[in-house]
N, C-alpha and C. Protein backbone atom coordinates (compact mmCIF):
# COMPACT_ATOMS: atom_id res chain seq x y z
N UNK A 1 126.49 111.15 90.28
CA UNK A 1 125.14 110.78 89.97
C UNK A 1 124.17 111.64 90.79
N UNK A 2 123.37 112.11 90.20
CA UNK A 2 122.21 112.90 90.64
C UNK A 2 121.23 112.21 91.35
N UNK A 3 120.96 113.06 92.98
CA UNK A 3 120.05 112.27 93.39
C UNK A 3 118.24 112.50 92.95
N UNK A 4 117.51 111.15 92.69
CA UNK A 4 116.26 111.60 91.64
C UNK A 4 115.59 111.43 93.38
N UNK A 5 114.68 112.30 92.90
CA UNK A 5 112.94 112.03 93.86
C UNK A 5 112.57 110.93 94.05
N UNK A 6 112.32 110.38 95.01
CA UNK A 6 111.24 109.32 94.90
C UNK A 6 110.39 109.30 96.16
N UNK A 7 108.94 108.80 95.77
CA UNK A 7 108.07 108.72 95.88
C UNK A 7 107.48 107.02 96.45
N UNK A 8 106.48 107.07 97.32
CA UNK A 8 105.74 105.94 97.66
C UNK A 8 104.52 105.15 96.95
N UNK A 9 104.90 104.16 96.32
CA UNK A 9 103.55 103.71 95.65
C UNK A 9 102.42 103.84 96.49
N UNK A 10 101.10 104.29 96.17
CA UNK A 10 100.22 104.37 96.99
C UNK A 10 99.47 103.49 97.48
N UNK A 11 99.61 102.16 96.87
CA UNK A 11 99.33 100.81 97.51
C UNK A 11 100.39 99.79 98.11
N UNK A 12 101.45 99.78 97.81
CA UNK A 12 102.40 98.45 98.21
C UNK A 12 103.55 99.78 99.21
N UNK A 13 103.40 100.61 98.78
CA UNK A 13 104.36 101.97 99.34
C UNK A 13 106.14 101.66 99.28
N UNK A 14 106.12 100.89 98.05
CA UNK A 14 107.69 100.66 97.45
C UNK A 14 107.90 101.82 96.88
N UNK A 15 109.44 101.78 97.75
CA UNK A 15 109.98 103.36 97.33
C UNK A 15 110.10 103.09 95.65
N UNK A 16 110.16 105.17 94.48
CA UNK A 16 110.26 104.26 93.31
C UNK A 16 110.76 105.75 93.10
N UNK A 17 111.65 105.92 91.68
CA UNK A 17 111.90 107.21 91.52
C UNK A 17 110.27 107.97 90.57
N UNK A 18 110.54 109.07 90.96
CA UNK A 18 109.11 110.06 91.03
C UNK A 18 108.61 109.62 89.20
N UNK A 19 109.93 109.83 88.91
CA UNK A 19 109.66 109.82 86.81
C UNK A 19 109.72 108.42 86.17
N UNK A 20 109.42 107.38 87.25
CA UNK A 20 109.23 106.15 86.55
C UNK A 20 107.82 105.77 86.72
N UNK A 21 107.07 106.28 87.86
CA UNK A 21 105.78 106.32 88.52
C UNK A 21 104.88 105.97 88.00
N UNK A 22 103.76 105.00 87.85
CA UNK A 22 102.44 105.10 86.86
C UNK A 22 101.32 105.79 87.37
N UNK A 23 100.64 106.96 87.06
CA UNK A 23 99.66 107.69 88.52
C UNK A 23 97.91 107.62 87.53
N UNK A 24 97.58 108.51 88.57
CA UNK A 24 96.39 108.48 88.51
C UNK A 24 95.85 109.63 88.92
N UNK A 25 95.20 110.72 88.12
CA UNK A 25 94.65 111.56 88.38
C UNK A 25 93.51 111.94 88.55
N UNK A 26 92.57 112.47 89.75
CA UNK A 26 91.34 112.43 90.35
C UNK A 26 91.40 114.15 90.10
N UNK A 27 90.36 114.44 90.40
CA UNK A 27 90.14 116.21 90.26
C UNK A 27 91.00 117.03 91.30
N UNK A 28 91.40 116.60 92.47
CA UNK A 28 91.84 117.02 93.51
C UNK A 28 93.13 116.43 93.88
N UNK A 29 93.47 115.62 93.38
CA UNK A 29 95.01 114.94 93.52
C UNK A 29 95.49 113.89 92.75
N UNK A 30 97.04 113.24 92.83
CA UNK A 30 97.54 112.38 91.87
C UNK A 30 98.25 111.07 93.04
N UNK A 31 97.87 110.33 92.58
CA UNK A 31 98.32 109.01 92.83
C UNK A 31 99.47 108.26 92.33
N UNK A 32 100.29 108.23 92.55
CA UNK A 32 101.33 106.98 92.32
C UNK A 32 101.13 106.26 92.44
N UNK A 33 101.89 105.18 91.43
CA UNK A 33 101.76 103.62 91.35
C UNK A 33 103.28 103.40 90.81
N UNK A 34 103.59 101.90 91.46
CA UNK A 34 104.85 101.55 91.50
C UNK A 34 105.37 100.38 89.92
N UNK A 35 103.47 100.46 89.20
CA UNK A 35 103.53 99.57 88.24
C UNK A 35 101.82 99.86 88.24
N UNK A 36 101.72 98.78 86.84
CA UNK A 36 100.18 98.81 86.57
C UNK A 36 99.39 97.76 87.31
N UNK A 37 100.08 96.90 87.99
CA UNK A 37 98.93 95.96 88.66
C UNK A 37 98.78 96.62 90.51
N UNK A 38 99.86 97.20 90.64
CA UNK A 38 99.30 98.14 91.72
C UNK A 38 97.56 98.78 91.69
N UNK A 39 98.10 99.63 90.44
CA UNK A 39 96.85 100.94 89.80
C UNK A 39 95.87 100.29 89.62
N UNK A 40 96.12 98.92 88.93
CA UNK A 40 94.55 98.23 88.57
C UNK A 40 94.01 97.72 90.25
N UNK A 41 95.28 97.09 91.19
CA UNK A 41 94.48 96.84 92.38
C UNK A 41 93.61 97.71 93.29
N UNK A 42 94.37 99.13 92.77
CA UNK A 42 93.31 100.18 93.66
C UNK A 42 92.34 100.62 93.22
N UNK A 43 92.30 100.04 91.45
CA UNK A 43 91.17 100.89 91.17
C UNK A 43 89.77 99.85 91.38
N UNK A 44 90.35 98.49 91.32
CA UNK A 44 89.46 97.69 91.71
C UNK A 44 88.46 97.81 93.21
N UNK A 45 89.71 98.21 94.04
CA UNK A 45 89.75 98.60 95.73
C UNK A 45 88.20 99.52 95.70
N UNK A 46 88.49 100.69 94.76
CA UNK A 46 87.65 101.89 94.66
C UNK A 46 86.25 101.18 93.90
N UNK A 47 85.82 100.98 93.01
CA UNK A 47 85.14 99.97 92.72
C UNK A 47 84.23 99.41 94.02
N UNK A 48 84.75 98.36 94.78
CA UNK A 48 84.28 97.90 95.74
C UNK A 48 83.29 98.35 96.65
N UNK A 49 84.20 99.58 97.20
CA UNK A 49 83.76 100.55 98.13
C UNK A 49 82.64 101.35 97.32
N UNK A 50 82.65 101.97 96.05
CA UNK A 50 81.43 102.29 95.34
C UNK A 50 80.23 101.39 95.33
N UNK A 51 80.24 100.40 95.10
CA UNK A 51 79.33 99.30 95.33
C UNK A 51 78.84 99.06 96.08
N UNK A 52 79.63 99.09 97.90
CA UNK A 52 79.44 98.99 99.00
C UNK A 52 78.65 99.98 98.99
N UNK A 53 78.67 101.01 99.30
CA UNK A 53 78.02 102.29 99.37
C UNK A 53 76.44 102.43 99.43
């Protein structure tokens, strides 16, 4: 068995293999997610902090 990549969700940081990943791409970099309620929690996160601002 081949060993796959894996990668850190960028919110919960559960290890996950790289090609199961759900991400997110910004102009300058890509985000992993370990699932979609991760992605929705950070994008909410980001949100916030815009508001704050």
């Amino acid at each position: 068995m081949k060993d796959e990549e894996k990668i850190a969700c960028h919110v919960c940081k559960k290890e996950i293999p790289k090609a199961a990943a759900v991400h997110s791409e910004g102009q300058e970099y890509v985000l992993h997610f370990c699932n979609v309620e991760c992605m929705d929690y950070w994008k909410k996160e980001q949100e916030k902090k815009k508001e704050e601002e």
